[in-house]
Protein backbone atom coordinates (compact mmCIF):
# COMPACT_ATOMS: atom_id res chain seq x y z
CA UNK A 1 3.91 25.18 101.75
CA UNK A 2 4.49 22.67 98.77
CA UNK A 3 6.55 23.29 95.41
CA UNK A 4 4.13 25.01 92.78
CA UNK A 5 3.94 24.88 89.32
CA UNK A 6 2.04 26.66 86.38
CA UNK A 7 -0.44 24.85 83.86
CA UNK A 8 -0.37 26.57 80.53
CA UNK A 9 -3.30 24.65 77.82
CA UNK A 10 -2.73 26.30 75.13
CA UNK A 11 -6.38 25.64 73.28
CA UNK A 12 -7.88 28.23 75.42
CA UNK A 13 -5.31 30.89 74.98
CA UNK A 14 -6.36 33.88 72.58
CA UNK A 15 -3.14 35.49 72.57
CA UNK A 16 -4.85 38.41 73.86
CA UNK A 17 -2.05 39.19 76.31
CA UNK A 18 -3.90 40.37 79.31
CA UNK A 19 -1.33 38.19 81.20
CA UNK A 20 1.37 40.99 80.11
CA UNK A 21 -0.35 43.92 80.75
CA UNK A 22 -1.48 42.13 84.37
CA UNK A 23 2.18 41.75 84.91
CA UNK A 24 3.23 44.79 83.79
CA UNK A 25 0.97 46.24 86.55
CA UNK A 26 1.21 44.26 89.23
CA UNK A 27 5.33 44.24 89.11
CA UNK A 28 5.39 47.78 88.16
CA UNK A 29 7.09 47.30 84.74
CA UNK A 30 6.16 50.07 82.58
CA UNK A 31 9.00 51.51 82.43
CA UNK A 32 10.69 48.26 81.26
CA UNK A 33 7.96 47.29 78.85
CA UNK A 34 8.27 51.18 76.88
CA UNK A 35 11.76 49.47 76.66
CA UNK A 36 10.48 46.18 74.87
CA UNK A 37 11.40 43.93 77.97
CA UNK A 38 8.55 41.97 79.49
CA UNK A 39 8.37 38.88 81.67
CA UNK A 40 5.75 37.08 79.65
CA UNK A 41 4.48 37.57 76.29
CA UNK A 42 2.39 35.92 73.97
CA UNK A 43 3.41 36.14 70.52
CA UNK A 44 0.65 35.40 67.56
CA UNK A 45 2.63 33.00 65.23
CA UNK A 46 1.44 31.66 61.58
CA UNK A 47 0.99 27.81 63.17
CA UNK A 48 0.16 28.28 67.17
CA UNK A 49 0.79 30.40 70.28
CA UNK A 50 4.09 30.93 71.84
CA UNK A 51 3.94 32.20 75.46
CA UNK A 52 7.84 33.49 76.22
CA UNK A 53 8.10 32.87 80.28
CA UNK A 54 10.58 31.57 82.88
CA UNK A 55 10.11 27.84 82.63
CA UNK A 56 11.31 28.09 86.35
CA UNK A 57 13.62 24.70 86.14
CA UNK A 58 14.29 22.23 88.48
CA UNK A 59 18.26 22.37 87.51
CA UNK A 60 18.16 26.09 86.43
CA UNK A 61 21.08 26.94 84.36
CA UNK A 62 20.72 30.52 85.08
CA UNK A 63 21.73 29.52 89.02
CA UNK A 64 24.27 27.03 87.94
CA UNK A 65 26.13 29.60 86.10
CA UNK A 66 25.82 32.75 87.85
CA UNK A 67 29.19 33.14 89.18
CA UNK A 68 27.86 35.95 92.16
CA UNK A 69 24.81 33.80 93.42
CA UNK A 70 22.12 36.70 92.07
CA UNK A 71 20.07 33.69 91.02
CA UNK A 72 18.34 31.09 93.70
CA UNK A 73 15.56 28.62 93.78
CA UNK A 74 13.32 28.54 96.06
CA UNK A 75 11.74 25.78 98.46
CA UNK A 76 8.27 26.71 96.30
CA UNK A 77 10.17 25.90 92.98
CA UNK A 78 10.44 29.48 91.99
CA UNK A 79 13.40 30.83 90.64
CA UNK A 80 14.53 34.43 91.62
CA UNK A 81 17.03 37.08 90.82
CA UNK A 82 18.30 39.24 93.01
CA UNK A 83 20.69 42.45 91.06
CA UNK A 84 22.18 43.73 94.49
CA UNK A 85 24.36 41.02 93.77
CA UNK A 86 24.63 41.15 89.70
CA UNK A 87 28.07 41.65 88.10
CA UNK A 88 26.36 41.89 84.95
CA UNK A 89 28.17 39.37 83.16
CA UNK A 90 25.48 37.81 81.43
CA UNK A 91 26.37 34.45 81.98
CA UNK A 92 22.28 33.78 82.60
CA UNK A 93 21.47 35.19 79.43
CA UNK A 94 24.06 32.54 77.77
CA UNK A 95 23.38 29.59 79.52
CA UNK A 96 19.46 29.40 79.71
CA UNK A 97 17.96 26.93 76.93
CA UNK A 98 15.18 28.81 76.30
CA UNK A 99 16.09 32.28 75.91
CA UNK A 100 14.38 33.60 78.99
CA UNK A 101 16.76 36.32 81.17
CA UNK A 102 16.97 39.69 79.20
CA UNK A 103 19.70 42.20 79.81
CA UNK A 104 18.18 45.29 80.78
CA UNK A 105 20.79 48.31 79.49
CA UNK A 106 19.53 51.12 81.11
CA UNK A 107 18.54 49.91 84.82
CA UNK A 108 21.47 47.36 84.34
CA UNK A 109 19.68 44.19 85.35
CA UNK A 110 18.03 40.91 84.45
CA UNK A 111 14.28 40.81 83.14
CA UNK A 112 12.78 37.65 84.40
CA UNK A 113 9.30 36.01 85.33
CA UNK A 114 9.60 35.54 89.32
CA UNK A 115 6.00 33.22 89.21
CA UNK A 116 4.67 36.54 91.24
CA UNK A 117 6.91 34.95 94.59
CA UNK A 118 5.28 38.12 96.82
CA UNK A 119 1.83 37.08 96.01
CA UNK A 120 2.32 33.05 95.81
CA UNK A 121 4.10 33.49 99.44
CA UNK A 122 1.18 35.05 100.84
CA UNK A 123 -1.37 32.18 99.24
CA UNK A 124 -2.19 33.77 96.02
CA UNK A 125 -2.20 33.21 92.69
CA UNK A 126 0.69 34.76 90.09
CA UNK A 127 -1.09 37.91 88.62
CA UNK A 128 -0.75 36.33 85.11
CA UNK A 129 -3.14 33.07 86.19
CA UNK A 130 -5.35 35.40 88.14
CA UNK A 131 -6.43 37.27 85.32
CA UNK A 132 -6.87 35.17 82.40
CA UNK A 133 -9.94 35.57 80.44
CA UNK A 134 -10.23 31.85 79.24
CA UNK A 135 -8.58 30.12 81.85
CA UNK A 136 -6.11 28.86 79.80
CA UNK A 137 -3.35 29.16 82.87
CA UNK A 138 -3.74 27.03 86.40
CA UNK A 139 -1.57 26.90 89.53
CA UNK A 140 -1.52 24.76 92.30
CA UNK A 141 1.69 22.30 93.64
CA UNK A 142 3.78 20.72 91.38
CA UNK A 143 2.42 17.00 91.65
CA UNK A 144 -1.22 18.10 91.05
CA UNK A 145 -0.24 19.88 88.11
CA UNK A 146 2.01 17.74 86.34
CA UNK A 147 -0.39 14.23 87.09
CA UNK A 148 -3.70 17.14 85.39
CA UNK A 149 -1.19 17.84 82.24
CA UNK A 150 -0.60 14.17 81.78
CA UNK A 151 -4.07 13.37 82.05
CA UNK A 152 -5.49 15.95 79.64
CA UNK A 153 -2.15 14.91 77.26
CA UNK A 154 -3.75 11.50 77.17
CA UNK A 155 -7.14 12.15 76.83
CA UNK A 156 -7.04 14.79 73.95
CA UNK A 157 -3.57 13.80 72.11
CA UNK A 158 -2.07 17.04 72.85
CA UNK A 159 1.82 17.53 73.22
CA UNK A 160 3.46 18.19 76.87
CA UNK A 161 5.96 20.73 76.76
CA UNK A 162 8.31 21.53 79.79
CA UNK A 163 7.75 18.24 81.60
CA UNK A 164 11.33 17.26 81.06
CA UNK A 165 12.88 20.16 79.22
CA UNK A 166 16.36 20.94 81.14
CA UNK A 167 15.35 18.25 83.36
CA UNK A 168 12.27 19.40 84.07
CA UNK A 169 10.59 22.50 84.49
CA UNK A 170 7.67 24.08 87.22
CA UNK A 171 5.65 25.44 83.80
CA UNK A 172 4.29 22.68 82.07
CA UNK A 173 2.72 23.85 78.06
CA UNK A 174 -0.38 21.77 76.33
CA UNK A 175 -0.46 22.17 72.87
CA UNK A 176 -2.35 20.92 69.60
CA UNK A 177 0.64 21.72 67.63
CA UNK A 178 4.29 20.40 67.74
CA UNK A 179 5.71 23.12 70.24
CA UNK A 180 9.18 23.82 68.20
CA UNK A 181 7.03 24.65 65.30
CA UNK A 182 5.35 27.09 67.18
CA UNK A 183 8.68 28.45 68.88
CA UNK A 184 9.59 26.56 72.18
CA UNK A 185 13.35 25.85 72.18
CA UNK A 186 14.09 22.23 71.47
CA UNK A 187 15.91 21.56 74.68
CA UNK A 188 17.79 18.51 75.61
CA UNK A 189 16.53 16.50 78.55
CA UNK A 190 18.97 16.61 80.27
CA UNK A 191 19.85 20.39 82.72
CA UNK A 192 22.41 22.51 80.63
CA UNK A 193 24.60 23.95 82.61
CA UNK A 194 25.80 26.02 79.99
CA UNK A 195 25.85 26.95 76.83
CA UNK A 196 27.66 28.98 73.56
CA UNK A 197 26.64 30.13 69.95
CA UNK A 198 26.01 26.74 68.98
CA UNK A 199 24.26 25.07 72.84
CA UNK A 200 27.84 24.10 73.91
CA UNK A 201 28.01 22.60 77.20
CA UNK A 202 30.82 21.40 79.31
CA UNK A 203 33.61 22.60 81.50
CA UNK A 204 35.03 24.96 79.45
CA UNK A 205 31.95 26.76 79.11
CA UNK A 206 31.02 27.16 82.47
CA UNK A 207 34.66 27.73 83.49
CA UNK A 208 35.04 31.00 80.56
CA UNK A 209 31.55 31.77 82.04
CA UNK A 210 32.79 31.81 85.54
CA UNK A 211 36.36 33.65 84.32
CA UNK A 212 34.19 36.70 82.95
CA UNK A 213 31.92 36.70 86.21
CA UNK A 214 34.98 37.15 88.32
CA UNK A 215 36.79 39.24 86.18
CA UNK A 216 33.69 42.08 86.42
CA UNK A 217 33.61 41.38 89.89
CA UNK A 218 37.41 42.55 89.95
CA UNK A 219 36.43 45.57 88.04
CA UNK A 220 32.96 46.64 90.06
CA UNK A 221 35.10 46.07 93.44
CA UNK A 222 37.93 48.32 92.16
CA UNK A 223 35.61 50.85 91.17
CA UNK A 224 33.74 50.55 94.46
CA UNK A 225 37.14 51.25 96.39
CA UNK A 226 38.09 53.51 94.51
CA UNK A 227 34.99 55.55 95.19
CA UNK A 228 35.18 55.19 99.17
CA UNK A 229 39.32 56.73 98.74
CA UNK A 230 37.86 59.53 97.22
């Protein structure tokens, strides 16, 4: 089993969202959606289509920062959470480029686009790319993907979006229009390990990110002990 990747053209998209409610169903998310959290999205802008999904990067931030490990990437190029292990510091939420992780309040977890790993894992497609009316998502291994977008880039002048975003991301966006006028994040090239109010990276971010991961670990353990003395 190779490293996968998702083709998003946006020219066939309709904004139609059957890719949301599919997810919604197929993960079990209503509860989370009557909430306003959803792992994809289109949104219906005045100059093109924004799809909001995990880009699923090759250098994620989210696992770079995550001081308890409750983020990994996988062999396939998927990138999962896990929230047994969560402190719930939110360092995810800060450090991803393109505003993907959302902090769930009430089940106290991260909202994220897993690429459907339980269905890709058994040789199926994500739910999302399964069930799209116009065909306007494809998935198949990373190579074959990437070397299609490039070609139909070429052919029909269209911009490639998430090609080398953050170093390079497993969903790779066609579109007619400039994507940050439409609403992608204008990410650096380079991974970003982390990030502030204004996309500050360094050291110090990751190390104040890392101080307030260990700091609620502190507090959940205490309260965890403090439980079992009872």
């Amino acid at each position: 089993m190779g490293k996968y990747a998702i083709l998003l053209d946006t020219r066939f998209c309709t904004g139609c969202n059957t890719c949301f409610y599919k997810c919604v169903q197929e993960n079990r998310l209503h509860e989370s959606a009557n909430q306003g959290y959803a792992r994809t999205m289109v949104l219906i802008r005045d100059k093109g289509l924004f799809h909001h999904r995990c880009m699923h990067c090759e250098e994620p931030s989210c696992v770079a920062t995550c001081p308890s490990g409750a983020f990994a990437k996988t062999p396939e190029g998927i990138v999962l959470y896990d929230s047994q292990p969560c402190l719930g510091c939110k360092s995810c939420v800060i450090a991803c480029p393109f505003n993907i992780p959302q902090w769930d309040m009430k089940k106290k977890e991260v909202i994220k686009c897993t690429m459907c790993a339980h269905r890709v894992l058994k040789g199926k497609q994500p739910a999302c790319v399964e069930v799209c009316p116009t065909d306007a998502l494809e998935f198949g291994l990373y190579e074959e993907i990437t070397g299609k977008a490039k070609q139909i880039a070429a052919e029909n002048k269209l911009n490639i979006y998430g090609l080398e975003e953050n170093g390079g991301t497993s969903v790779i966006i066609l579109t007619k229009e400039d994507p940050i006028a439409i609403g992608y994040p204008e990410v650096s090239k380079s991974a970003t390990k982390a990030r502030g109010p204004k996309t500050i990276v360094g050291t110090a971010a990751v190390a104040a990110l890392a101080y307030a991961g260990i700091k609620k670990y502190t507090e959940r353990r205490a309260e965890i002990e403090g439980k079992k003395d009872e």
